[in-house]
Protein backbone atom coordinates (compact mmCIF):
# COMPACT_ATOMS: atom_id res chain seq x y z
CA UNK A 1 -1.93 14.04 -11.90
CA UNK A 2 -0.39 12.07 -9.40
CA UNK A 3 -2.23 8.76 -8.42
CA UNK A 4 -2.41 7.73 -4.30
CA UNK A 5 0.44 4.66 -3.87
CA UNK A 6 -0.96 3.20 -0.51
CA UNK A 7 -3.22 2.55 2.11
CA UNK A 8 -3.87 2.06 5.57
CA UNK A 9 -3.99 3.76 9.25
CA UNK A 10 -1.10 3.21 9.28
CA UNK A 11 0.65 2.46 6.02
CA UNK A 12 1.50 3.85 2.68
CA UNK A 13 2.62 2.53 -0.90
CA UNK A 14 4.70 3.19 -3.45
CA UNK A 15 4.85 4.91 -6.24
CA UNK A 16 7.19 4.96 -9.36
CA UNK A 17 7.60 8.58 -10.93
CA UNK A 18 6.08 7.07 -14.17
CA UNK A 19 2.85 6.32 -12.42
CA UNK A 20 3.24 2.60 -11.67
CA UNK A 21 2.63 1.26 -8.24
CA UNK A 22 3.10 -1.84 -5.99
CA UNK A 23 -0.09 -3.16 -4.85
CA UNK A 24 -0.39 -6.65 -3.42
CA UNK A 25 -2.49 -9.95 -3.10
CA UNK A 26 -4.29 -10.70 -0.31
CA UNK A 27 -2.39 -11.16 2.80
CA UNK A 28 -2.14 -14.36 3.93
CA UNK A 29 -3.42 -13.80 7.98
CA UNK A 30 -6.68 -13.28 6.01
CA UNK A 31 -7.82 -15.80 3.79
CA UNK A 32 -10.75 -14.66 3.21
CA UNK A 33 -9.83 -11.95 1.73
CA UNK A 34 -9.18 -12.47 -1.91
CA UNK A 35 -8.67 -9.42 -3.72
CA UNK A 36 -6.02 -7.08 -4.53
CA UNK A 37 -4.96 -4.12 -1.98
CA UNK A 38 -2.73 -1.93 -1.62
CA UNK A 39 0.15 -1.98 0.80
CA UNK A 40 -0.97 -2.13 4.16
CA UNK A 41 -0.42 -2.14 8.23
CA UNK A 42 -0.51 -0.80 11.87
CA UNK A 43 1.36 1.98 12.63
CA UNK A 44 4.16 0.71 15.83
CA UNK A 45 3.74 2.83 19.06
CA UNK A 46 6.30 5.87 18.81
CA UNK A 47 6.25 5.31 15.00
CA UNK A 48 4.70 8.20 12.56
CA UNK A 49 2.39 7.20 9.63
CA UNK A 50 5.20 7.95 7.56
CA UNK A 51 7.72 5.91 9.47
CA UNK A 52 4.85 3.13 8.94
CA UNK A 53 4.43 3.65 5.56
CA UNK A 54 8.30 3.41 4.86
CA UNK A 55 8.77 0.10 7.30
CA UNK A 56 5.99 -1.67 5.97
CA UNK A 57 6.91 -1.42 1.71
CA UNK A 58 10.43 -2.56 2.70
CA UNK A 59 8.59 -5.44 4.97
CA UNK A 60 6.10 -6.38 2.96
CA UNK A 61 7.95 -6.12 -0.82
CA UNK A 62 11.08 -4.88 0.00
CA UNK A 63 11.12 -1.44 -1.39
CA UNK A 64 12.46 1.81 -0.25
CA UNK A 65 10.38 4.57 -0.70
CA UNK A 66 10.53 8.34 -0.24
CA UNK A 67 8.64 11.62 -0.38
CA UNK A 68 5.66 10.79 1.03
CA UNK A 69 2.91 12.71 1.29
CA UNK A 70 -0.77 12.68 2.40
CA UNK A 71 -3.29 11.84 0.01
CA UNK A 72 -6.49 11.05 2.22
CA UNK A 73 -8.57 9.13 4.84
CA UNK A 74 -11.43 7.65 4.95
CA UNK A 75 -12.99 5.20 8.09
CA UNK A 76 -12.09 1.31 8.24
CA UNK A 77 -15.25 -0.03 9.92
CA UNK A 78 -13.89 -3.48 9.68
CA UNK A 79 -11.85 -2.80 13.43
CA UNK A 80 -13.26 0.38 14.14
CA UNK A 81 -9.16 2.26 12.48
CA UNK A 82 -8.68 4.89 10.25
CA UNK A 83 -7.28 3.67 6.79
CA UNK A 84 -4.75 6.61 5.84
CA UNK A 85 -3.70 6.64 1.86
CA UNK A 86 -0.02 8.36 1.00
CA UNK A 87 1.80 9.23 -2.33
CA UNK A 88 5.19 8.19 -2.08
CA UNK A 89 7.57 7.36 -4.72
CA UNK A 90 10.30 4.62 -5.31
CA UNK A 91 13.50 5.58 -3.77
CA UNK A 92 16.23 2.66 -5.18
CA UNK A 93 15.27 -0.34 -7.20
CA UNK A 94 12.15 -1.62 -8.35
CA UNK A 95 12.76 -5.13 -7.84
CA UNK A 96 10.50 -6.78 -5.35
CA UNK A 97 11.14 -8.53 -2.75
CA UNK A 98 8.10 -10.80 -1.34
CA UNK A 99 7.31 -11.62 1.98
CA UNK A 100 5.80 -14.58 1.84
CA UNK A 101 4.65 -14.61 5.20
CA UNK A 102 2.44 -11.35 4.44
CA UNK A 103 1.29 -11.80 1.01
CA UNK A 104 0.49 -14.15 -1.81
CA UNK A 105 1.64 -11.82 -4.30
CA UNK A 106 2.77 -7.97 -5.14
CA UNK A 107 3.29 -6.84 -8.51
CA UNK A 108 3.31 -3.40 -10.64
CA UNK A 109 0.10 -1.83 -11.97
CA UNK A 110 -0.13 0.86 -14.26
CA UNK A 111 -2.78 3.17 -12.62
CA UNK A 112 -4.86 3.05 -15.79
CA UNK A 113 -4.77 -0.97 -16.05
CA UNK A 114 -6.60 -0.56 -12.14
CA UNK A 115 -10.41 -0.50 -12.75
CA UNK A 116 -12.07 2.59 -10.69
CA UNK A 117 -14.64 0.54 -9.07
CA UNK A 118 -13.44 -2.76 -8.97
CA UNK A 119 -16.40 -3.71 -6.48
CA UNK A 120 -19.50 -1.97 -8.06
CA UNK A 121 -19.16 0.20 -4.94
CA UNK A 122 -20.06 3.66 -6.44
């Protein structure tokens, strides 16, 4: 089964073909929020969600990614968007590449080492 690699109106992750993703620390324009999330941002006028989800891995971690499809959506009442999740997988080298400017920290995760409700929110 494949496991969804990303997150956001707008953005996508990445996924490994062994099941590992990138998923990353809290980014740093929001303090407050201090938990870990998956790849994330707007989608650019003109830009598809796909074009999004590619610009932002290679922004945000440096990462090329490829074959990305839809996974699901789901509402994002915290600005009234649409948070869009993607597969996708790894498309070059698996080194990361921060930026430091975005986040605190990205790393792999095996997709059994993520707990399924993290928050209790079930």
């Amino acid at each position: 089964m494949r496991q969804p690699g990303v997150s956001e109106n707008r953005t996508g992750g990445d996924r490994r073909g062994d099941g590992r993703r990138v998923h990353s620390d809290d980014n740093l324009r929001q303090q407050e929020y201090k938990r870990y999330a998956l790849i994330a941002g707007f989608t650019e006028i003109g830009e598809t969600a796909e074009e999004t989800v590619m610009r932002e891995v290679q922004e945000e971690v440096g990462l090329k990614v490829k074959n990305i499809h839809y996974y699901k959506s789901q509402p994002w009442g915290f600005d009234q968007n649409l948070l869009l999740g993607y597969f996708c997988e790894l498309d070059g080298e698996r080194d990361i590449v921060l930026d430091t400017g975005e986040l605190a920290t990205a790393e792999w995760v095996h997709y059994s080492d993520v707990p399924e409700d993290p928050e209790g929110c079930r």
